[in-house]
PDB file of N, CA and C in Angstrom:
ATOM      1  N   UNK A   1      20.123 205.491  37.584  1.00  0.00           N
ATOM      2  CA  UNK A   1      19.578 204.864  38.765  1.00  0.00           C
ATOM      3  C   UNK A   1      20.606 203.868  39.302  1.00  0.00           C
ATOM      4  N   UNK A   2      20.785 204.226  40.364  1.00  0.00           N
ATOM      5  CA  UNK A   2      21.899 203.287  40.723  1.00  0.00           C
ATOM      6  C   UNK A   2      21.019 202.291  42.037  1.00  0.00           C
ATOM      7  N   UNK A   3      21.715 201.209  42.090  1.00  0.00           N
ATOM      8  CA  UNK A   3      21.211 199.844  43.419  1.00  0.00           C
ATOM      9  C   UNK A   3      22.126 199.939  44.407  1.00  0.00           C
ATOM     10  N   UNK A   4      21.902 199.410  45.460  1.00  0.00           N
ATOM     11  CA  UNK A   4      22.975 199.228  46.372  1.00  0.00           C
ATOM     12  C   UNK A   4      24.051 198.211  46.200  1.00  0.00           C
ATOM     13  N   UNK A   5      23.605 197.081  44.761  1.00  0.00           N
ATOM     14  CA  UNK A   5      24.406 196.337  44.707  1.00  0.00           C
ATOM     15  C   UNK A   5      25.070 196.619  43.721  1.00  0.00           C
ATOM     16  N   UNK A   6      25.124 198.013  42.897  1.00  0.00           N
ATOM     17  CA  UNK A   6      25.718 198.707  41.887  1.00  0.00           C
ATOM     18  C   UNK A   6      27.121 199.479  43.369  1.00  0.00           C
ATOM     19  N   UNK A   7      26.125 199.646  44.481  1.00  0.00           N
ATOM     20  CA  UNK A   7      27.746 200.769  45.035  1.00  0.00           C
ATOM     21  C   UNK A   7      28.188 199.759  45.737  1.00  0.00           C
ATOM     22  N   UNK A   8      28.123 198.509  45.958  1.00  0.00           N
ATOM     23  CA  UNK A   8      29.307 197.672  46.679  1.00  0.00           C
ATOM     24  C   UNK A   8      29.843 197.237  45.400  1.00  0.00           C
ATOM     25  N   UNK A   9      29.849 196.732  44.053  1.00  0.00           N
ATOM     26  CA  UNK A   9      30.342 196.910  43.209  1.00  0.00           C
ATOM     27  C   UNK A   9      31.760 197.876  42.930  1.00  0.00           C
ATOM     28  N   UNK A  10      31.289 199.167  43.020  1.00  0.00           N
ATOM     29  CA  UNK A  10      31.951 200.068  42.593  1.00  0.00           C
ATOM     30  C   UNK A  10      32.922 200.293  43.670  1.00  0.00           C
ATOM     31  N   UNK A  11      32.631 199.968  45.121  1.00  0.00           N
ATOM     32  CA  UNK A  11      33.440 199.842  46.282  1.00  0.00           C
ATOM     33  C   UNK A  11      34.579 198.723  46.268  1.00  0.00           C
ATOM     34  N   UNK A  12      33.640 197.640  45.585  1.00  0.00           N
ATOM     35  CA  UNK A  12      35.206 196.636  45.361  1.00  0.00           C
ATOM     36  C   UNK A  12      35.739 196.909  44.476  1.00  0.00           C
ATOM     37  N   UNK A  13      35.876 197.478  43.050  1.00  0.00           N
ATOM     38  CA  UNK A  13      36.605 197.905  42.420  1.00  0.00           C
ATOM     39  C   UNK A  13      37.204 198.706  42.491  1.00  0.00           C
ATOM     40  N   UNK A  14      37.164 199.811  43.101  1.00  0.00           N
ATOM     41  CA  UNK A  14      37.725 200.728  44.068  1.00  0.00           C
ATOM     42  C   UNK A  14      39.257 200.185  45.132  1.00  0.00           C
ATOM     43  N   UNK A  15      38.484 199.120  46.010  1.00  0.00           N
ATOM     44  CA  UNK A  15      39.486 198.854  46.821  1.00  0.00           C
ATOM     45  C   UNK A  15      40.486 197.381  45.709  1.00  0.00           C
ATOM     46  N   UNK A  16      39.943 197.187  44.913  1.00  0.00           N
ATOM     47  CA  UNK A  16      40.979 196.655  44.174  1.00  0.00           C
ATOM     48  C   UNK A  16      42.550 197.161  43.670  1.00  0.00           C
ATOM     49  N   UNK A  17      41.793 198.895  43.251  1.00  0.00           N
ATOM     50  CA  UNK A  17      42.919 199.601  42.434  1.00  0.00           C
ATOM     51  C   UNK A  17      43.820 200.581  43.538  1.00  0.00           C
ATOM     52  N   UNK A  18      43.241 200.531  45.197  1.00  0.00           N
ATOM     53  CA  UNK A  18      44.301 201.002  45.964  1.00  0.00           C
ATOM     54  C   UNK A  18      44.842 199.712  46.883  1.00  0.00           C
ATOM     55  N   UNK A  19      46.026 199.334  46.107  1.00  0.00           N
ATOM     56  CA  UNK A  19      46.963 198.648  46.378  1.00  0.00           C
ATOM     57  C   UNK A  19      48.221 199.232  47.385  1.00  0.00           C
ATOM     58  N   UNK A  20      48.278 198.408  48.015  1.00  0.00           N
ATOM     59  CA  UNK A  20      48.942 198.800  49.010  1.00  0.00           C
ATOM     60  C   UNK A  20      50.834 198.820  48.624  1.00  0.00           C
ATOM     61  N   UNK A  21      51.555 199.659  48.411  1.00  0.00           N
ATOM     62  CA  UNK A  21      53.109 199.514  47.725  1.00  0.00           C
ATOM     63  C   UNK A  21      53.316 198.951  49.053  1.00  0.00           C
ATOM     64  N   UNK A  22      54.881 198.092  48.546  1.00  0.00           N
ATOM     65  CA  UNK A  22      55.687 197.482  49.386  1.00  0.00           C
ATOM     66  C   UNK A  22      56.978 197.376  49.627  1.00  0.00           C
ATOM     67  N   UNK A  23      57.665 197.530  50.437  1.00  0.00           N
ATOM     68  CA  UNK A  23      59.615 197.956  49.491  1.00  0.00           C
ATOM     69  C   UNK A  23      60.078 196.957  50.549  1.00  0.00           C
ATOM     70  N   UNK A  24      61.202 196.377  49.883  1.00  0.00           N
ATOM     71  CA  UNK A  24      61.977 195.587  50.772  1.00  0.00           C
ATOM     72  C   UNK A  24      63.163 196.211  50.790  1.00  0.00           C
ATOM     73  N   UNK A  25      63.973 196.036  52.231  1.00  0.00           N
ATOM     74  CA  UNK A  25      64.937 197.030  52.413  1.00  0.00           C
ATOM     75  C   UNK A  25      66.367 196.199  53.145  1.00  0.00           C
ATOM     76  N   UNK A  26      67.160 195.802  52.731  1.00  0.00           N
ATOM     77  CA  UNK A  26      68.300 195.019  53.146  1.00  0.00           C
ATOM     78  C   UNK A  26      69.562 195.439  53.577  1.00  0.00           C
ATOM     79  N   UNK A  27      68.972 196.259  55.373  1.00  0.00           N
ATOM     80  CA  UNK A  27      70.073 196.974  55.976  1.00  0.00           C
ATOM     81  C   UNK A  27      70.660 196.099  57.371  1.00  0.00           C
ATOM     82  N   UNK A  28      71.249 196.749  58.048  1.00  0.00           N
ATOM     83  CA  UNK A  28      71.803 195.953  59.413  1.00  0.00           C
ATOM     84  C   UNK A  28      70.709 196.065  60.389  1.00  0.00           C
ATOM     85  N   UNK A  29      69.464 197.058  60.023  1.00  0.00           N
ATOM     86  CA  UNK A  29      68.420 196.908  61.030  1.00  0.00           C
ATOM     87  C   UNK A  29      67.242 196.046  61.078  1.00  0.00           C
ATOM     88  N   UNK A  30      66.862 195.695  59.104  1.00  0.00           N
ATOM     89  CA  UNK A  30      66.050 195.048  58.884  1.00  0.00           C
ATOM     90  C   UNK A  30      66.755 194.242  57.795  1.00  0.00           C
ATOM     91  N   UNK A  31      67.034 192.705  58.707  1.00  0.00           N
ATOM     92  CA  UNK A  31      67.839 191.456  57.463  1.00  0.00           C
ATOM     93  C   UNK A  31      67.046 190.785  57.660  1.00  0.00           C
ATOM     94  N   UNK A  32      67.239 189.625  56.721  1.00  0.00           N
ATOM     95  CA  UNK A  32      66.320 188.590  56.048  1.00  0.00           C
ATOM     96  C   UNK A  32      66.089 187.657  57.499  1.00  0.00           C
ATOM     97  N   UNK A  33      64.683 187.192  57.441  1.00  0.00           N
ATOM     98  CA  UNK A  33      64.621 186.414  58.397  1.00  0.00           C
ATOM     99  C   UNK A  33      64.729 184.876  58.464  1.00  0.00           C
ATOM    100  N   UNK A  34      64.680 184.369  56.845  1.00  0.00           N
ATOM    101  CA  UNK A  34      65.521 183.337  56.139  1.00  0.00           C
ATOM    102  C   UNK A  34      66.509 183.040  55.027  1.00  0.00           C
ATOM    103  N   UNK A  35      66.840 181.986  54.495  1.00  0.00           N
ATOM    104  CA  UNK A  35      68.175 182.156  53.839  1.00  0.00           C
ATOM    105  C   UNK A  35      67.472 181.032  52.532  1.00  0.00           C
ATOM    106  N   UNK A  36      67.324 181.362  51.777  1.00  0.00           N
ATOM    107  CA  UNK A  36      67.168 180.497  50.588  1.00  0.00           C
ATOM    108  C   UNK A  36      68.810 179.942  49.945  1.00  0.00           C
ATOM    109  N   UNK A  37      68.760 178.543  50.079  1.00  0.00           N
ATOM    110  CA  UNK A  37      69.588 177.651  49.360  1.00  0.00           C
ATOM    111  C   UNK A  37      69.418 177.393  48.097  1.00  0.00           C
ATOM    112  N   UNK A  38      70.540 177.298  47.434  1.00  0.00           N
ATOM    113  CA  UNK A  38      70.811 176.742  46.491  1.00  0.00           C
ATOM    114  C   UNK A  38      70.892 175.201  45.933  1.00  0.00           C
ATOM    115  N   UNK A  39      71.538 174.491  47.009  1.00  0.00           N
ATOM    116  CA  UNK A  39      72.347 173.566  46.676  1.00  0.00           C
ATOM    117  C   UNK A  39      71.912 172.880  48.319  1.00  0.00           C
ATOM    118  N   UNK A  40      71.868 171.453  48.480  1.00  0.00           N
ATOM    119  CA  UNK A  40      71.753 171.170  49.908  1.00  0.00           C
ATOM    120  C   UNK A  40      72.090 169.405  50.108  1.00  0.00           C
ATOM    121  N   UNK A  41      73.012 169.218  50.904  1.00  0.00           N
ATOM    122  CA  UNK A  41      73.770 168.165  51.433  1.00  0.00           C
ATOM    123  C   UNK A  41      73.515 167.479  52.826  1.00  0.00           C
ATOM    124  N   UNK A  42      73.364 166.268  52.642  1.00  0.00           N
ATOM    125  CA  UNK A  42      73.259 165.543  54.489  1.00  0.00           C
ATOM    126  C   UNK A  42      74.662 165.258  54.614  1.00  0.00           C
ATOM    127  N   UNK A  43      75.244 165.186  55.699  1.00  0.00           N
ATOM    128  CA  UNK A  43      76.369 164.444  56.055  1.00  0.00           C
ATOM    129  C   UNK A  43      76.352 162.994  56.667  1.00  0.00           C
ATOM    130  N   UNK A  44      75.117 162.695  56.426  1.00  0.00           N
ATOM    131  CA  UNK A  44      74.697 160.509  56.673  1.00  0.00           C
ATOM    132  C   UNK A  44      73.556 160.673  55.817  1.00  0.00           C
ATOM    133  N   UNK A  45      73.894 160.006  54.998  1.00  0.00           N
ATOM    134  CA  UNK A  45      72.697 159.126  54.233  1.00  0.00           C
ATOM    135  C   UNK A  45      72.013 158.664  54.600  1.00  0.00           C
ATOM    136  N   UNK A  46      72.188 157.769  55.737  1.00  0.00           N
ATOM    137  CA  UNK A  46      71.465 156.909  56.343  1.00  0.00           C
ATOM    138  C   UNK A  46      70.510 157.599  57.241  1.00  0.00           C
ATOM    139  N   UNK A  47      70.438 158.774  57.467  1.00  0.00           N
ATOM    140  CA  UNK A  47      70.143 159.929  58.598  1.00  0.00           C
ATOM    141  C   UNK A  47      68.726 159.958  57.569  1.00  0.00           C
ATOM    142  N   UNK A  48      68.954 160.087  56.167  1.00  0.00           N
ATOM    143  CA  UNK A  48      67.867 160.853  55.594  1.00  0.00           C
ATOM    144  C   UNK A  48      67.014 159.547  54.860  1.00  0.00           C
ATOM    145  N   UNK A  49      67.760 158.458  54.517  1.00  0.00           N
ATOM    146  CA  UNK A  49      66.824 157.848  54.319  1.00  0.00           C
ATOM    147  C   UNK A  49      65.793 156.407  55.460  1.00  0.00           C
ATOM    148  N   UNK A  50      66.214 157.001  56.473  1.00  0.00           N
ATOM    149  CA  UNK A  50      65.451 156.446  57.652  1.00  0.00           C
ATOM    150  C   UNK A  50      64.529 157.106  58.349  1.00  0.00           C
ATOM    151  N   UNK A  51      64.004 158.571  57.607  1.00  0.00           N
ATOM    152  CA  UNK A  51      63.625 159.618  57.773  1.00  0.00           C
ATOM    153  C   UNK A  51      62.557 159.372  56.835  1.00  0.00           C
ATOM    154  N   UNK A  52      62.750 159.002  55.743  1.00  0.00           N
ATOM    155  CA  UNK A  52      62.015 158.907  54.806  1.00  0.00           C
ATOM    156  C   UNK A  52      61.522 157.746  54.915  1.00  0.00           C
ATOM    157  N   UNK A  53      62.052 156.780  54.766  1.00  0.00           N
ATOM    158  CA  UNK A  53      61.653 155.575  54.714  1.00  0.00           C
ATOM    159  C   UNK A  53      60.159 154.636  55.964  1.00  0.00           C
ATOM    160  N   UNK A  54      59.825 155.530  56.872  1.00  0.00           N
ATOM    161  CA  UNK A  54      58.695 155.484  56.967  1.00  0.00           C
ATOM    162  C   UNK A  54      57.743 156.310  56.199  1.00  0.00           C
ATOM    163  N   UNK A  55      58.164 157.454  55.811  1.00  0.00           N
ATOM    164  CA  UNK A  55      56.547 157.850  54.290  1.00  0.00           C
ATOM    165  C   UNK A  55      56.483 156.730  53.740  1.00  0.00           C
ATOM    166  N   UNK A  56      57.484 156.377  53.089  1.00  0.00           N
ATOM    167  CA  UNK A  56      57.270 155.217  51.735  1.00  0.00           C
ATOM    168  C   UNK A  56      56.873 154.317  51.906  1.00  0.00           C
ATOM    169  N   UNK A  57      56.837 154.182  53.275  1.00  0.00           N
ATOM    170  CA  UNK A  57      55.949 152.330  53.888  1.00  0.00           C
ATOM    171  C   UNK A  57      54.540 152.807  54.063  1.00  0.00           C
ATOM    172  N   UNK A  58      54.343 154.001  55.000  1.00  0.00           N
ATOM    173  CA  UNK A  58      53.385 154.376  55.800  1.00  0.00           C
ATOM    174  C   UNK A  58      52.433 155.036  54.797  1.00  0.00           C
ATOM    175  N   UNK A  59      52.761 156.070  53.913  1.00  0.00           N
ATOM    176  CA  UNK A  59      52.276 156.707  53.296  1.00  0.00           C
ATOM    177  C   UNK A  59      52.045 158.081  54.282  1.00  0.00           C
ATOM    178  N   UNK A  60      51.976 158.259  55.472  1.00  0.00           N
ATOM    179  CA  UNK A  60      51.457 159.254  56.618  1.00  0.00           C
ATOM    180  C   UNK A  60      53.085 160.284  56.416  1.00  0.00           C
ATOM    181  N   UNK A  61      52.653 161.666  56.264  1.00  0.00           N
ATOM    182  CA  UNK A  61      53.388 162.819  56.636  1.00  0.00           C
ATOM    183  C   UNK A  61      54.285 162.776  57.783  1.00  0.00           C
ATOM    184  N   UNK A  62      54.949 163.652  58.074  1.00  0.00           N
ATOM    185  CA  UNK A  62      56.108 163.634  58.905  1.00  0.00           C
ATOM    186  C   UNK A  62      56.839 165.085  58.701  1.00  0.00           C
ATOM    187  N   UNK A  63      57.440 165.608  59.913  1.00  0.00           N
ATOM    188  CA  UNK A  63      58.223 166.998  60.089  1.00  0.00           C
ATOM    189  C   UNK A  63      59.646 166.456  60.873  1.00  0.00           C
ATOM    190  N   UNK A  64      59.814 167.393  60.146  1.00  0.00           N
ATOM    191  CA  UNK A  64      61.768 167.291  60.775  1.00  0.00           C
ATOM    192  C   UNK A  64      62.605 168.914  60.662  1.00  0.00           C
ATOM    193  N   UNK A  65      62.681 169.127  62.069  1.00  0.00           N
ATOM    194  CA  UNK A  65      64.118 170.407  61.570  1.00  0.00           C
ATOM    195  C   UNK A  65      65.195 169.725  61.284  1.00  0.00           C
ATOM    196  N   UNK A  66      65.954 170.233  60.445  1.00  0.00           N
ATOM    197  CA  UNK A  66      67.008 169.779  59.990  1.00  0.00           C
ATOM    198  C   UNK A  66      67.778 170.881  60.320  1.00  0.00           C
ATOM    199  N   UNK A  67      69.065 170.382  61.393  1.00  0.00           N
ATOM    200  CA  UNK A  67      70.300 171.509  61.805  1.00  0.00           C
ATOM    201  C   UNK A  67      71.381 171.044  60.973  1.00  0.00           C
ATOM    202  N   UNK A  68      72.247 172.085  60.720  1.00  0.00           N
ATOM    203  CA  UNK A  68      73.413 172.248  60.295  1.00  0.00           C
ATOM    204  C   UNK A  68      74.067 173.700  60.009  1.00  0.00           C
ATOM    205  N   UNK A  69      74.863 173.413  58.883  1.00  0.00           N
ATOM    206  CA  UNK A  69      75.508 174.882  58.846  1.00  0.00           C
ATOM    207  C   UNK A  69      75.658 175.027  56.996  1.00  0.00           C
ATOM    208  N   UNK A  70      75.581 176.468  56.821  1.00  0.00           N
ATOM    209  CA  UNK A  70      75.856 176.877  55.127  1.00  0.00           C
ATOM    210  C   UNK A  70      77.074 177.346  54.892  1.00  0.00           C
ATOM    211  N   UNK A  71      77.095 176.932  53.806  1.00  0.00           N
ATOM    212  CA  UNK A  71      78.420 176.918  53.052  1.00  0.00           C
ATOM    213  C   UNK A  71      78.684 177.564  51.823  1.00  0.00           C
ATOM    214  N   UNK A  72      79.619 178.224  51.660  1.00  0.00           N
ATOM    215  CA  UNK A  72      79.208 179.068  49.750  1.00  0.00           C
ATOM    216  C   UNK A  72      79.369 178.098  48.861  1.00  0.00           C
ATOM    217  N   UNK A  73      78.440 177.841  48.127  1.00  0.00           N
ATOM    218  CA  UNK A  73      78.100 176.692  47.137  1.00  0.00           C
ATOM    219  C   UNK A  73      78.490 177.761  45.634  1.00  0.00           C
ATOM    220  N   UNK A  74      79.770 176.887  44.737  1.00  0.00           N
ATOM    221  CA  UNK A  74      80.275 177.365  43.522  1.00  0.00           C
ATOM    222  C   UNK A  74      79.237 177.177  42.749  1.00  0.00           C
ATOM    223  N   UNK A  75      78.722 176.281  42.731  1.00  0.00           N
ATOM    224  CA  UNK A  75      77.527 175.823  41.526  1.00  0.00           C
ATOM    225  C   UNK A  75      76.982 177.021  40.657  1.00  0.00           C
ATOM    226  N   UNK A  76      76.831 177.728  41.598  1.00  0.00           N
ATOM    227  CA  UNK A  76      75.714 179.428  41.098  1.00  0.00           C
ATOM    228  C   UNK A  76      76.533 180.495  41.548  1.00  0.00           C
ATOM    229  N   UNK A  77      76.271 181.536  40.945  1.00  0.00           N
ATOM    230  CA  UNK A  77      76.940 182.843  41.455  1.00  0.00           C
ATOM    231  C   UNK A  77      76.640 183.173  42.795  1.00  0.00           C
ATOM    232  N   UNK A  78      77.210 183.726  43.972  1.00  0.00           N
ATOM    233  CA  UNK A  78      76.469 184.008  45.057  1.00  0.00           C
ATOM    234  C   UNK A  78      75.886 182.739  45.792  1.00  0.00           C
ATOM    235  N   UNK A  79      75.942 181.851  45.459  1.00  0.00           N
ATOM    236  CA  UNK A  79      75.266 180.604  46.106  1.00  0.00           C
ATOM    237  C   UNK A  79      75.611 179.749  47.410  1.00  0.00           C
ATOM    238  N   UNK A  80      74.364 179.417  47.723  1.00  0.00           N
ATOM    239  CA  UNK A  80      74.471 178.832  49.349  1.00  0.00           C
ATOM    240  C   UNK A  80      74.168 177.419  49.544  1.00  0.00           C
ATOM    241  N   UNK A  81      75.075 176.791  50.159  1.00  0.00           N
ATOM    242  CA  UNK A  81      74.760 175.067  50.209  1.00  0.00           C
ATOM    243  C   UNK A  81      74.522 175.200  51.512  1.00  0.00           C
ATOM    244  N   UNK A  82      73.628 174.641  51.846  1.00  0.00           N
ATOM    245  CA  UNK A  82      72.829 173.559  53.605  1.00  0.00           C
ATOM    246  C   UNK A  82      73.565 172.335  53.663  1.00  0.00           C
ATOM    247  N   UNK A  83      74.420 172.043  54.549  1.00  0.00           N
ATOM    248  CA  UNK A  83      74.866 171.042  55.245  1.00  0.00           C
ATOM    249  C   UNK A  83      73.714 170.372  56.378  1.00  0.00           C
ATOM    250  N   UNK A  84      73.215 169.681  56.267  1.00  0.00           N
ATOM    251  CA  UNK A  84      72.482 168.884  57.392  1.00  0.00           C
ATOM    252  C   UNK A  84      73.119 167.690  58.645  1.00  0.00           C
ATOM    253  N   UNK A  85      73.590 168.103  59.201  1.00  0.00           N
ATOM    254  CA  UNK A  85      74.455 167.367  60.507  1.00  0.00           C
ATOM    255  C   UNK A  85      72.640 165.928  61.135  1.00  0.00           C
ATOM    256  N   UNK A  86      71.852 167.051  61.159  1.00  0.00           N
ATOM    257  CA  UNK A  86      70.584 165.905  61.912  1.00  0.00           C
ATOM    258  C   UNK A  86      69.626 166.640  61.381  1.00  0.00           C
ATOM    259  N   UNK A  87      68.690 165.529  61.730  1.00  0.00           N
ATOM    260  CA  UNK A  87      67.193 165.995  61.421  1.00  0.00           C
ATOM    261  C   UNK A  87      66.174 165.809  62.735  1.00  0.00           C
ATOM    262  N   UNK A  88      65.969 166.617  63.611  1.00  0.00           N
ATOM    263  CA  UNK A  88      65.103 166.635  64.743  1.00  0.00           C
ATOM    264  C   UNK A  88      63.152 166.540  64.639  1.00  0.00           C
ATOM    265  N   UNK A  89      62.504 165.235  65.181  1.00  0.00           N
ATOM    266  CA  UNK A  89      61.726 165.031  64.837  1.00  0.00           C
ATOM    267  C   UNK A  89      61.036 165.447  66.150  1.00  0.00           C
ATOM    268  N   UNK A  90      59.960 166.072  66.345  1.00  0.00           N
ATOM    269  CA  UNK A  90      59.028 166.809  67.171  1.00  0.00           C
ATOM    270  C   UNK A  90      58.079 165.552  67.886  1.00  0.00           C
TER     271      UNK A  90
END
């Protein structure tokens, strides 16, 4: 004897075990749409901790893009350092 709450049961277990595959593919048509760093540098100190230094008073959140340029960082095999020139606040 089965319930109706026996076949939504068996329906989610069902759609549990068809999983959807996924392949990632790293050609000239489809490249990464970000760059994970390794290693990451400001070029003013003072840039970043005047940036910060209202959290630590305020306690209140805050956003910043940070521009610059990457660099091959020795540290790691393959590795990428972030240079930060500024930090642009919205």
């Amino acid at each position: 004897m089965s319930t109706e709450s026996d076949d939504a049961y068996v329906s989610g277990r069902e759609f549990l075990n068809k999983k959807k595959i996924q392949t990632l593919t790293f050609d000239n048509h489809n490249h990464e749409t970000h760059r994970h760093v390794d290693n990451i540098t400001f070029e003013n100190g003072n840039m970043v901790n005047c940036f910060l230094e209202y959290w630590r008073s305020s306690g209140h959140q805050r956003i910043g893009f940070l521009y610059g340029r990457y660099e091959i960082y020795d540290g790691v095999p393959l590795g990428v350092r972030a240079v930060v020139a500024a930090i642009y606040e919205p």
